[in-house]
PDB file of N, CA and C in Angstrom:
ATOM      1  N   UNK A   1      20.346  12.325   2.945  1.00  0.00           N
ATOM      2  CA  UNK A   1      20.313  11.000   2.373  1.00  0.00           C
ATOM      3  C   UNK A   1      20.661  11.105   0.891  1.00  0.00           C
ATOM      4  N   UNK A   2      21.973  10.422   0.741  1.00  0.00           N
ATOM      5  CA  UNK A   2      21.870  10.265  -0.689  1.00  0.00           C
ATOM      6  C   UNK A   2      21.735   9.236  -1.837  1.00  0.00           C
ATOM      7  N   UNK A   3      20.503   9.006  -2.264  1.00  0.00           N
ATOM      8  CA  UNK A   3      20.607   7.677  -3.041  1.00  0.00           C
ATOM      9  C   UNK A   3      20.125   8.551  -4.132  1.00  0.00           C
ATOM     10  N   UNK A   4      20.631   6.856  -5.221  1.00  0.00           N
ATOM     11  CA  UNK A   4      20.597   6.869  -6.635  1.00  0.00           C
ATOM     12  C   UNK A   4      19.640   7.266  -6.755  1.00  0.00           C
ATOM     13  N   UNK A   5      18.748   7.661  -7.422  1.00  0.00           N
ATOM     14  CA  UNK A   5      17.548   7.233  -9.019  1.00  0.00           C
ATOM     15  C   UNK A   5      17.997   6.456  -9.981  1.00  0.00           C
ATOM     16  N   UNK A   6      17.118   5.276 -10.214  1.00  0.00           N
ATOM     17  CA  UNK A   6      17.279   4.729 -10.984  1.00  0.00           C
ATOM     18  C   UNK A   6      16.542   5.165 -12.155  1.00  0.00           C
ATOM     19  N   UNK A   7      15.136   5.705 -12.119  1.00  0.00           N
ATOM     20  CA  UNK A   7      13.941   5.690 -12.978  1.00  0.00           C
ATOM     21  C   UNK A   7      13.405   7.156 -12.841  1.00  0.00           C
ATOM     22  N   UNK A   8      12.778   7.164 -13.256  1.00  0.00           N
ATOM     23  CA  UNK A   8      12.251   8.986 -12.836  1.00  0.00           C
ATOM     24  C   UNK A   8      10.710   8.512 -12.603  1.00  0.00           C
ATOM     25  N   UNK A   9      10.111   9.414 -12.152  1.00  0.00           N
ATOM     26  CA  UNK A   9       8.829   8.932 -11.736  1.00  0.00           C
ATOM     27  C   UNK A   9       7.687   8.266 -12.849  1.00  0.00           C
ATOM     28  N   UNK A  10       7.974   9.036 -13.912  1.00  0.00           N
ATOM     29  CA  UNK A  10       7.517   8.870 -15.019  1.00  0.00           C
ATOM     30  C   UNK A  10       7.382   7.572 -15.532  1.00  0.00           C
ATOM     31  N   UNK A  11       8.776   6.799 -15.573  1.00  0.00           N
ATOM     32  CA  UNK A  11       9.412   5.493 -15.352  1.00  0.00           C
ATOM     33  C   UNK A  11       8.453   4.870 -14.625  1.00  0.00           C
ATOM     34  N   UNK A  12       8.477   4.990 -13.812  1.00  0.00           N
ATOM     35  CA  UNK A  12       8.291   3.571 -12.820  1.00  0.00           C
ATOM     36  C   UNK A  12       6.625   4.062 -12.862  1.00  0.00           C
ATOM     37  N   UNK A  13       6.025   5.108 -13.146  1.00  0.00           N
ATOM     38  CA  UNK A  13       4.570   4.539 -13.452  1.00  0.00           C
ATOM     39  C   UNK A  13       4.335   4.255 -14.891  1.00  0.00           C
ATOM     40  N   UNK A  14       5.257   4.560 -16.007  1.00  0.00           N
ATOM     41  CA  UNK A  14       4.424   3.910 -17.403  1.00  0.00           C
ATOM     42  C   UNK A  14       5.120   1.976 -16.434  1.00  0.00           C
ATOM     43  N   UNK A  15       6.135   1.483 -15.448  1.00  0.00           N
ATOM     44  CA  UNK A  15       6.334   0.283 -15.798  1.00  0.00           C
ATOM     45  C   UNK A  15       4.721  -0.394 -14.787  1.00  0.00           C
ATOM     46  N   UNK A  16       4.028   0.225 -13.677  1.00  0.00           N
ATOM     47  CA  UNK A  16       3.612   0.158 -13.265  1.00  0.00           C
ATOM     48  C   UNK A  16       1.790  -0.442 -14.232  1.00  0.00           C
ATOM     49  N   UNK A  17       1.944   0.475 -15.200  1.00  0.00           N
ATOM     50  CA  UNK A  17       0.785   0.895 -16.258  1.00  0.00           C
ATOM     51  C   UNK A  17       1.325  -0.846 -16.873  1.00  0.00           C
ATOM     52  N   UNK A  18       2.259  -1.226 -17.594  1.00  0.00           N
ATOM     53  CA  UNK A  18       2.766  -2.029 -18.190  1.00  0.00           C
ATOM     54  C   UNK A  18       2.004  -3.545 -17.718  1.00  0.00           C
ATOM     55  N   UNK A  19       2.497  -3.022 -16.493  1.00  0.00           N
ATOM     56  CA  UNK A  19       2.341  -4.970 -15.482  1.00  0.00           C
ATOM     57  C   UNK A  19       0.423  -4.882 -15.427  1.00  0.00           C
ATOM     58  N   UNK A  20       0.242  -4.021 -15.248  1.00  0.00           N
ATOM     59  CA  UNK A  20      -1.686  -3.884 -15.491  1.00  0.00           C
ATOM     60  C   UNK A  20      -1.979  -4.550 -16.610  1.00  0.00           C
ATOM     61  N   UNK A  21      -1.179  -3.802 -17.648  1.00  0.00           N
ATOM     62  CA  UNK A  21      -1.582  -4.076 -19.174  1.00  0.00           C
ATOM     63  C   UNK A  21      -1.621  -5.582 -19.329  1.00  0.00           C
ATOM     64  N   UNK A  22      -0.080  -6.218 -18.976  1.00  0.00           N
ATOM     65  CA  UNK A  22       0.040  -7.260 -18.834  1.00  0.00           C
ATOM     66  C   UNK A  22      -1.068  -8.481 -18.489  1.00  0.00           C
ATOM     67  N   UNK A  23      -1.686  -8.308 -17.528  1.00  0.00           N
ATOM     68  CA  UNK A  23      -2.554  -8.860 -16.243  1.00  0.00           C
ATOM     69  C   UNK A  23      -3.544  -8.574 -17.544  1.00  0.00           C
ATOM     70  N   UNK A  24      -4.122  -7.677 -17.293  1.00  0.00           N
ATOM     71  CA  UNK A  24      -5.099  -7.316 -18.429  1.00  0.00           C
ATOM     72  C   UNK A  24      -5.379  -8.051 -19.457  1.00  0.00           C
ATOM     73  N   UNK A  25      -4.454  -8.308 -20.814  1.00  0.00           N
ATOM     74  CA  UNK A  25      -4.398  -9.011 -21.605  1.00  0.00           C
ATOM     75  C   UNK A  25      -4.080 -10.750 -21.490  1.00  0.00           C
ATOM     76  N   UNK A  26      -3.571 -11.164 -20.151  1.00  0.00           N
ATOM     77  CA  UNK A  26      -3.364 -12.182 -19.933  1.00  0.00           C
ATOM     78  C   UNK A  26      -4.508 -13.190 -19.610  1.00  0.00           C
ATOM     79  N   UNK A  27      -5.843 -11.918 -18.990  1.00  0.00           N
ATOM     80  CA  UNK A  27      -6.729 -12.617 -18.725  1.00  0.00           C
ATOM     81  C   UNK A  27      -7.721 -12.361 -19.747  1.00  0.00           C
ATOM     82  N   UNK A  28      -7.465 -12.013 -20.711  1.00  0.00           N
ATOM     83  CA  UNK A  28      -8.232 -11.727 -22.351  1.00  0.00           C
ATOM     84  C   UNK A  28      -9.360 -10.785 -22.199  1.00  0.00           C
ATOM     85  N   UNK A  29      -8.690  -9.466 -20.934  1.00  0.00           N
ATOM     86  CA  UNK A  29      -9.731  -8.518 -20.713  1.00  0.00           C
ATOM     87  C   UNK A  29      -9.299  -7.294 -22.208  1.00  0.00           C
ATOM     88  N   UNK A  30     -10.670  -7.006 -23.081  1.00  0.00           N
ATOM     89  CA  UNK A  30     -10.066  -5.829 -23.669  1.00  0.00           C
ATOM     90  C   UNK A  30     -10.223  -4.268 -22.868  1.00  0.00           C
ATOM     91  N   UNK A  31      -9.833  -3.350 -23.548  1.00  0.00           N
ATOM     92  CA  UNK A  31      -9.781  -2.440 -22.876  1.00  0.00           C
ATOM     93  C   UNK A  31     -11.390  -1.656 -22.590  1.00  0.00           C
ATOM     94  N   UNK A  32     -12.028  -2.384 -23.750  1.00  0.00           N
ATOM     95  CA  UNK A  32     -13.235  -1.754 -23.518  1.00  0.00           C
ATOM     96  C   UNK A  32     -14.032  -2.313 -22.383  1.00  0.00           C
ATOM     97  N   UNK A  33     -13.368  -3.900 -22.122  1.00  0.00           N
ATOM     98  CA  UNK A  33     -14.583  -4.416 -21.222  1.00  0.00           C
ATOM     99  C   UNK A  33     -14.067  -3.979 -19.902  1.00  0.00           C
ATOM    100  N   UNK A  34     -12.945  -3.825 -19.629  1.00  0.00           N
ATOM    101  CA  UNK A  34     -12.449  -3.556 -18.688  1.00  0.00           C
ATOM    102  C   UNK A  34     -12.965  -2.013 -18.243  1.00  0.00           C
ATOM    103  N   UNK A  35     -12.965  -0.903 -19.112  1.00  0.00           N
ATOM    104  CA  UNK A  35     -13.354   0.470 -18.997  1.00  0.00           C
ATOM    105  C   UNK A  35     -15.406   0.156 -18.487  1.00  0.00           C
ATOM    106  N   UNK A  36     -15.944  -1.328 -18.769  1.00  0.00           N
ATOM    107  CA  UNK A  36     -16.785  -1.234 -18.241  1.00  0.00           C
ATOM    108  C   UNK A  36     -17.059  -1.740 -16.932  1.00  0.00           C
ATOM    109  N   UNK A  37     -16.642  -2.763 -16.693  1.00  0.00           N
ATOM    110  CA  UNK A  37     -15.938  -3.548 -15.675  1.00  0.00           C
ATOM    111  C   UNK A  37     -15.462  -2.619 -14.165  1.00  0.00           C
ATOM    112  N   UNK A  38     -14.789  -1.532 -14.929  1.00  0.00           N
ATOM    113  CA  UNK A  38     -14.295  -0.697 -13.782  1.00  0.00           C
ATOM    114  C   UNK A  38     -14.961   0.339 -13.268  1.00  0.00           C
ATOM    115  N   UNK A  39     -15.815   0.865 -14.174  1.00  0.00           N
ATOM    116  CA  UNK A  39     -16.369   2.377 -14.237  1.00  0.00           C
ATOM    117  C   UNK A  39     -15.026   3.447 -14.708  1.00  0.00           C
ATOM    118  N   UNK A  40     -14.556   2.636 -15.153  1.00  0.00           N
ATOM    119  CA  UNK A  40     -13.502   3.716 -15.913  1.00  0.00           C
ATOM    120  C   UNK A  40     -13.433   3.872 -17.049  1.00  0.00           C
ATOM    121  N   UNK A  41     -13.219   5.344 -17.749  1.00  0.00           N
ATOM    122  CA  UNK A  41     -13.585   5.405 -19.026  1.00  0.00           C
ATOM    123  C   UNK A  41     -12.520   4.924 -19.622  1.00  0.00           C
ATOM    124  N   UNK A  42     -12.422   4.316 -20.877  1.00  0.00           N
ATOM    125  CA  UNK A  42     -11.865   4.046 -22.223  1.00  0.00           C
ATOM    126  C   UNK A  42     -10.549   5.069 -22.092  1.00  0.00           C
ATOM    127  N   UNK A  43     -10.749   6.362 -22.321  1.00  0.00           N
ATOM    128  CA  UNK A  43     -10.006   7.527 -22.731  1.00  0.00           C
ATOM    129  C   UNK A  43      -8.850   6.976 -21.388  1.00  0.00           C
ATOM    130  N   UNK A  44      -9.464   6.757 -20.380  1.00  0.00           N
ATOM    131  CA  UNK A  44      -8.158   7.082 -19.241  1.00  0.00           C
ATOM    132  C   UNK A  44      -7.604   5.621 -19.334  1.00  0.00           C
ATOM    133  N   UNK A  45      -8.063   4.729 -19.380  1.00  0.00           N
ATOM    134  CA  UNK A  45      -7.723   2.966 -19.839  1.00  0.00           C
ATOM    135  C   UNK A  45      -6.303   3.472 -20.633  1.00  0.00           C
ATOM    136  N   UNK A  46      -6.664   4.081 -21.815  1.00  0.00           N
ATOM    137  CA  UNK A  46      -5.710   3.823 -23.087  1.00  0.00           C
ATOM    138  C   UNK A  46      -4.847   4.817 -22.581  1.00  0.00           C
ATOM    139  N   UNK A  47      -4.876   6.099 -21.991  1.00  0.00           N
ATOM    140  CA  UNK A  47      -4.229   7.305 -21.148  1.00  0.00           C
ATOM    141  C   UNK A  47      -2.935   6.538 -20.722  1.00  0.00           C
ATOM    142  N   UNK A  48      -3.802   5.749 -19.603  1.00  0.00           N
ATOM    143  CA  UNK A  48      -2.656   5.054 -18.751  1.00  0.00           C
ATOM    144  C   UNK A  48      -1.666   4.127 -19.593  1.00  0.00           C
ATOM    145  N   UNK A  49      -2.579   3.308 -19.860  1.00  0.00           N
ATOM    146  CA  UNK A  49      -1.212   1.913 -20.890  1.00  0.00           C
ATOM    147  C   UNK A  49      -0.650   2.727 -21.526  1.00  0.00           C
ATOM    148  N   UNK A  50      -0.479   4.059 -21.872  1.00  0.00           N
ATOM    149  CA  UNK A  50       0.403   4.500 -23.199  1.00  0.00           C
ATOM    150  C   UNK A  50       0.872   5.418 -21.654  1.00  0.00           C
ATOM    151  N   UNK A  51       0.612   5.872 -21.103  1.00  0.00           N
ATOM    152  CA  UNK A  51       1.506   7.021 -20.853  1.00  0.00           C
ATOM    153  C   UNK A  51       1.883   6.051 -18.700  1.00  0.00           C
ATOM    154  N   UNK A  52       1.341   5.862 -18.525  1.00  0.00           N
ATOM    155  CA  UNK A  52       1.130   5.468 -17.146  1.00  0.00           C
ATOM    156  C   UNK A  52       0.475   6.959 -16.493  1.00  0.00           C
ATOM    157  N   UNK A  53      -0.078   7.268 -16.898  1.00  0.00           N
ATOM    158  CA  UNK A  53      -0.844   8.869 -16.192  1.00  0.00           C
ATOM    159  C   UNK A  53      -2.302   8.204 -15.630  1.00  0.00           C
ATOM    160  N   UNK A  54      -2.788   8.362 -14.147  1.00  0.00           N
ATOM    161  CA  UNK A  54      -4.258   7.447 -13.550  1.00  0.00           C
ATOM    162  C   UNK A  54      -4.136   8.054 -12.354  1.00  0.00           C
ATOM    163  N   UNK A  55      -5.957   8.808 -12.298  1.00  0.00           N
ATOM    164  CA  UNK A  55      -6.080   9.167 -10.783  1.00  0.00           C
ATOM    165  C   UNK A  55      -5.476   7.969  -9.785  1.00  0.00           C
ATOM    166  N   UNK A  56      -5.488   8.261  -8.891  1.00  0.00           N
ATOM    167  CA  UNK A  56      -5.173   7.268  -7.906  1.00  0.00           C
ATOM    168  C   UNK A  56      -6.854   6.310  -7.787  1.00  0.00           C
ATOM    169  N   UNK A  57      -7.762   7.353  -7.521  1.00  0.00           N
ATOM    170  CA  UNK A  57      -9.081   6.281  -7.647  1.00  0.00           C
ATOM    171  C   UNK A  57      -9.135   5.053  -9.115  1.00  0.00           C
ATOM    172  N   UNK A  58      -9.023   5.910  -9.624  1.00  0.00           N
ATOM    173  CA  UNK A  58      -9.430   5.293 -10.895  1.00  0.00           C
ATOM    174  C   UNK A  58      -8.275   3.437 -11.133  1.00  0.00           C
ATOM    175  N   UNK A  59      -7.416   3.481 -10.799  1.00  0.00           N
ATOM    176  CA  UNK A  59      -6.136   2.972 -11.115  1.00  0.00           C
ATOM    177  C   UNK A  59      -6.550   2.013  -9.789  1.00  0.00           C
ATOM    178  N   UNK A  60      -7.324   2.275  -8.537  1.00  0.00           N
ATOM    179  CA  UNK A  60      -7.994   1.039  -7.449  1.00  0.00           C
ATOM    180  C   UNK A  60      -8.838   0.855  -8.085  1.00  0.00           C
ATOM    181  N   UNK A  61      -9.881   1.133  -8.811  1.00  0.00           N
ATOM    182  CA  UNK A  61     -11.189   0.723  -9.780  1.00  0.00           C
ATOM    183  C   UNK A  61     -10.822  -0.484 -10.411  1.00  0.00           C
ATOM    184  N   UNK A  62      -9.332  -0.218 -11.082  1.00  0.00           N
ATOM    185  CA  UNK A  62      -9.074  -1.243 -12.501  1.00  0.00           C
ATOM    186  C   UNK A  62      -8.526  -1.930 -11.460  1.00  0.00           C
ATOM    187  N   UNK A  63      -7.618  -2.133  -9.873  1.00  0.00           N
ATOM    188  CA  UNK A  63      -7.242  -3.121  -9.777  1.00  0.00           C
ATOM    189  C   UNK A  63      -8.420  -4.047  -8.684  1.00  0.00           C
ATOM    190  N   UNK A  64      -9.662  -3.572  -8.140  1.00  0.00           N
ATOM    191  CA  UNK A  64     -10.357  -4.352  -8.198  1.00  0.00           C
ATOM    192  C   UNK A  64     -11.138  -4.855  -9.246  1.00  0.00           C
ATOM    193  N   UNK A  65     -11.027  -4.115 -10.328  1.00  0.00           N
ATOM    194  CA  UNK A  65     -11.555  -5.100 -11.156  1.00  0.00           C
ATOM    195  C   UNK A  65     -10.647  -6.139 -12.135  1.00  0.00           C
ATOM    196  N   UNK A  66     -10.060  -6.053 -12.412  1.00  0.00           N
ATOM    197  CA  UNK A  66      -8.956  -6.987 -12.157  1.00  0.00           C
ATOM    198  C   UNK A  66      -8.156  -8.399 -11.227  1.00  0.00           C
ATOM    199  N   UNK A  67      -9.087  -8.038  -9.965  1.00  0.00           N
ATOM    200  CA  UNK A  67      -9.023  -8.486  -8.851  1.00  0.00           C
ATOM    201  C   UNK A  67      -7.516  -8.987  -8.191  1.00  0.00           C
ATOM    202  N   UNK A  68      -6.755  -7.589  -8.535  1.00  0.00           N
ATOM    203  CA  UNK A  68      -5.465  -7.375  -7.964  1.00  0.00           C
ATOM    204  C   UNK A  68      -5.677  -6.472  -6.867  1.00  0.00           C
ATOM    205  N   UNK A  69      -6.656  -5.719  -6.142  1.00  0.00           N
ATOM    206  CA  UNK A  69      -6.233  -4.808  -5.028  1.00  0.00           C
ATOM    207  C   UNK A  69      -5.908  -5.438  -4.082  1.00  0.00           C
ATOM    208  N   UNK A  70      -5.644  -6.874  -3.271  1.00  0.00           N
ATOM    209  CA  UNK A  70      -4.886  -7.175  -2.396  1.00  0.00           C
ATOM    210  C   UNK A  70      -3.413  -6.669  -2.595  1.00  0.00           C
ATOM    211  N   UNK A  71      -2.703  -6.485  -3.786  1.00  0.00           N
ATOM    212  CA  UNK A  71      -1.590  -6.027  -4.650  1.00  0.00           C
ATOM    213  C   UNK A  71      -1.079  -4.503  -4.116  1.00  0.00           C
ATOM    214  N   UNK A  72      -2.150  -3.687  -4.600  1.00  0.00           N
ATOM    215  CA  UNK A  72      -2.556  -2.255  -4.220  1.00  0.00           C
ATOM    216  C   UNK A  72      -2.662  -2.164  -2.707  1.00  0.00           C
ATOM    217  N   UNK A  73      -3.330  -2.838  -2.193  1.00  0.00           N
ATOM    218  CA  UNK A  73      -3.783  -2.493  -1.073  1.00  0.00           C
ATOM    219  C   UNK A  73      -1.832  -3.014   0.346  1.00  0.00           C
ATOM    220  N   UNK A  74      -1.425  -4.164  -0.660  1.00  0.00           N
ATOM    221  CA  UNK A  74      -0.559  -4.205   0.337  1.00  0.00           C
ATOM    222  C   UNK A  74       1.265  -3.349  -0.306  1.00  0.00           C
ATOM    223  N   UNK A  75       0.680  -2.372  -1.075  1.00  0.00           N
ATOM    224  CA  UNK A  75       1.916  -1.609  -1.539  1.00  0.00           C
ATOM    225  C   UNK A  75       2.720  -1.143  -0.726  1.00  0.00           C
ATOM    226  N   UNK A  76       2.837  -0.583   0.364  1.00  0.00           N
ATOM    227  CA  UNK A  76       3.780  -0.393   1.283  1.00  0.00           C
ATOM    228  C   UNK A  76       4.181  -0.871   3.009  1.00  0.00           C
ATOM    229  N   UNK A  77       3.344  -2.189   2.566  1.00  0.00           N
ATOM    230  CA  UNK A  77       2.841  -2.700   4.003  1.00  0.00           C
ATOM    231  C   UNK A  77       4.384  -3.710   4.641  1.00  0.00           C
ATOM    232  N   UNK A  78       5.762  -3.487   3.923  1.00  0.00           N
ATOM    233  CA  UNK A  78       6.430  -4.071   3.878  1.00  0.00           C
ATOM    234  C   UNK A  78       7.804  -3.231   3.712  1.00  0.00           C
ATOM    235  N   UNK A  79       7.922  -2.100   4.341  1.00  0.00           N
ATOM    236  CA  UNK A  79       8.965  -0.773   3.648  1.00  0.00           C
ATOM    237  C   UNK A  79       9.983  -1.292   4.865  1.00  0.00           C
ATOM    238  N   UNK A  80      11.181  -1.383   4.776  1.00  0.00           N
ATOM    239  CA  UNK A  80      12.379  -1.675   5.795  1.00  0.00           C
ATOM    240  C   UNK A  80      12.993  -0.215   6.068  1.00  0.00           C
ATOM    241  N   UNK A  81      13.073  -0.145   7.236  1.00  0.00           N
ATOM    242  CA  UNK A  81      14.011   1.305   8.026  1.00  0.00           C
ATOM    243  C   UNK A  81      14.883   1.825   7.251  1.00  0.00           C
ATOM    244  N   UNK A  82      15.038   2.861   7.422  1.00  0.00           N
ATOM    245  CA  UNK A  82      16.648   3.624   6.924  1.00  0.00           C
ATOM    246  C   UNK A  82      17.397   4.160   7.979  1.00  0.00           C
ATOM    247  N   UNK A  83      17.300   3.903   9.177  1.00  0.00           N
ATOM    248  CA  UNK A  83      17.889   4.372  10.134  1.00  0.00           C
ATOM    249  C   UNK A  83      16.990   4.028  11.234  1.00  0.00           C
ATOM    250  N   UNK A  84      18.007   4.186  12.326  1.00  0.00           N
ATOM    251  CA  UNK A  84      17.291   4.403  14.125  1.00  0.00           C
ATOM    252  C   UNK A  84      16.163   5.307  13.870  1.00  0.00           C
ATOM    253  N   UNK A  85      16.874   6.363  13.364  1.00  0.00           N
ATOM    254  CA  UNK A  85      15.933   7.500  13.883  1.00  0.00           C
ATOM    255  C   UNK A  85      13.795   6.904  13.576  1.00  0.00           C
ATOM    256  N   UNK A  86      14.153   6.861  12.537  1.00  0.00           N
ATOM    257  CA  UNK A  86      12.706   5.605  12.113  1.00  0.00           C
ATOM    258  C   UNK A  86      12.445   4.917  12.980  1.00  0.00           C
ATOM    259  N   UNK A  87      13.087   4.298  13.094  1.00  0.00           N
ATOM    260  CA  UNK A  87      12.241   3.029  14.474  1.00  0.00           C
ATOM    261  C   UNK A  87      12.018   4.223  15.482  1.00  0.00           C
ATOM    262  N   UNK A  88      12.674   4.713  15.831  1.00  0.00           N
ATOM    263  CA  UNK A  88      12.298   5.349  17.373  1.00  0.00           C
ATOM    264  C   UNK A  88      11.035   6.425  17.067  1.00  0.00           C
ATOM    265  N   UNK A  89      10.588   7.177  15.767  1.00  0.00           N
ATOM    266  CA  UNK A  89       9.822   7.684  15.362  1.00  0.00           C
ATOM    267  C   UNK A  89       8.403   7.034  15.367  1.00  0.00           C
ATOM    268  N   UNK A  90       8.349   5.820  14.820  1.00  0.00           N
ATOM    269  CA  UNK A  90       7.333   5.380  14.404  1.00  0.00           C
ATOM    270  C   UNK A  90       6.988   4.898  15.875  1.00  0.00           C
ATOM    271  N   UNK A  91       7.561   5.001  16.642  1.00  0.00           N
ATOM    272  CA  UNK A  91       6.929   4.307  18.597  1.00  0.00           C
ATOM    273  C   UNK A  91       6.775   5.577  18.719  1.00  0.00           C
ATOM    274  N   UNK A  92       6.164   6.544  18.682  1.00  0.00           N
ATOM    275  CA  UNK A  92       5.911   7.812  19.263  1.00  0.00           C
ATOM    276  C   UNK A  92       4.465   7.985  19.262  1.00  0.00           C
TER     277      UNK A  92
END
């Protein structure tokens, strides 16, 4: 299979970190209340918005608290085939 890259991984989680931030500040959460809010510390809060670097737990913490994990939760619940071979795989 050969496709592009558009982004490098790096990419697409600081844009990932971004749209949080976004949400975040939109709803006039600061980072501190939110680091309480979540059970997530401060250090990894500011970690992420600057770098997009977040356990995977930690990063469902902030989006239920946030009350985006319907978001999270339906991240790949919608992926389209790349071939037969897929469909006939996934009936097995």
């Amino acid at each position: 299979m050969n496709e592009y890259v558009w982004e490098t991984c790096e990419e697409l989680d600081k844009k990932i970190a971004d749209r949080v931030r976004l949400i975040r500040k939109r709803r006039s959460i600061s980072q501190e209340k939110l680091s309480k809010i979540s059970n997530v510390s401060l250090g990894s809060i500011k970690r992420f918005e600057t770098t997009g670097q977040i356990s995977l737990l930690s990063l469902t913490k902030i989006a239920v608290a946030l009350n985006i994990a319907d978001d999270l939760r339906n991240i790949f619940t919608e992926i389209p085939y790349n071939s037969i071979e897929e469909v006939i795989n996934e009936r097995r």
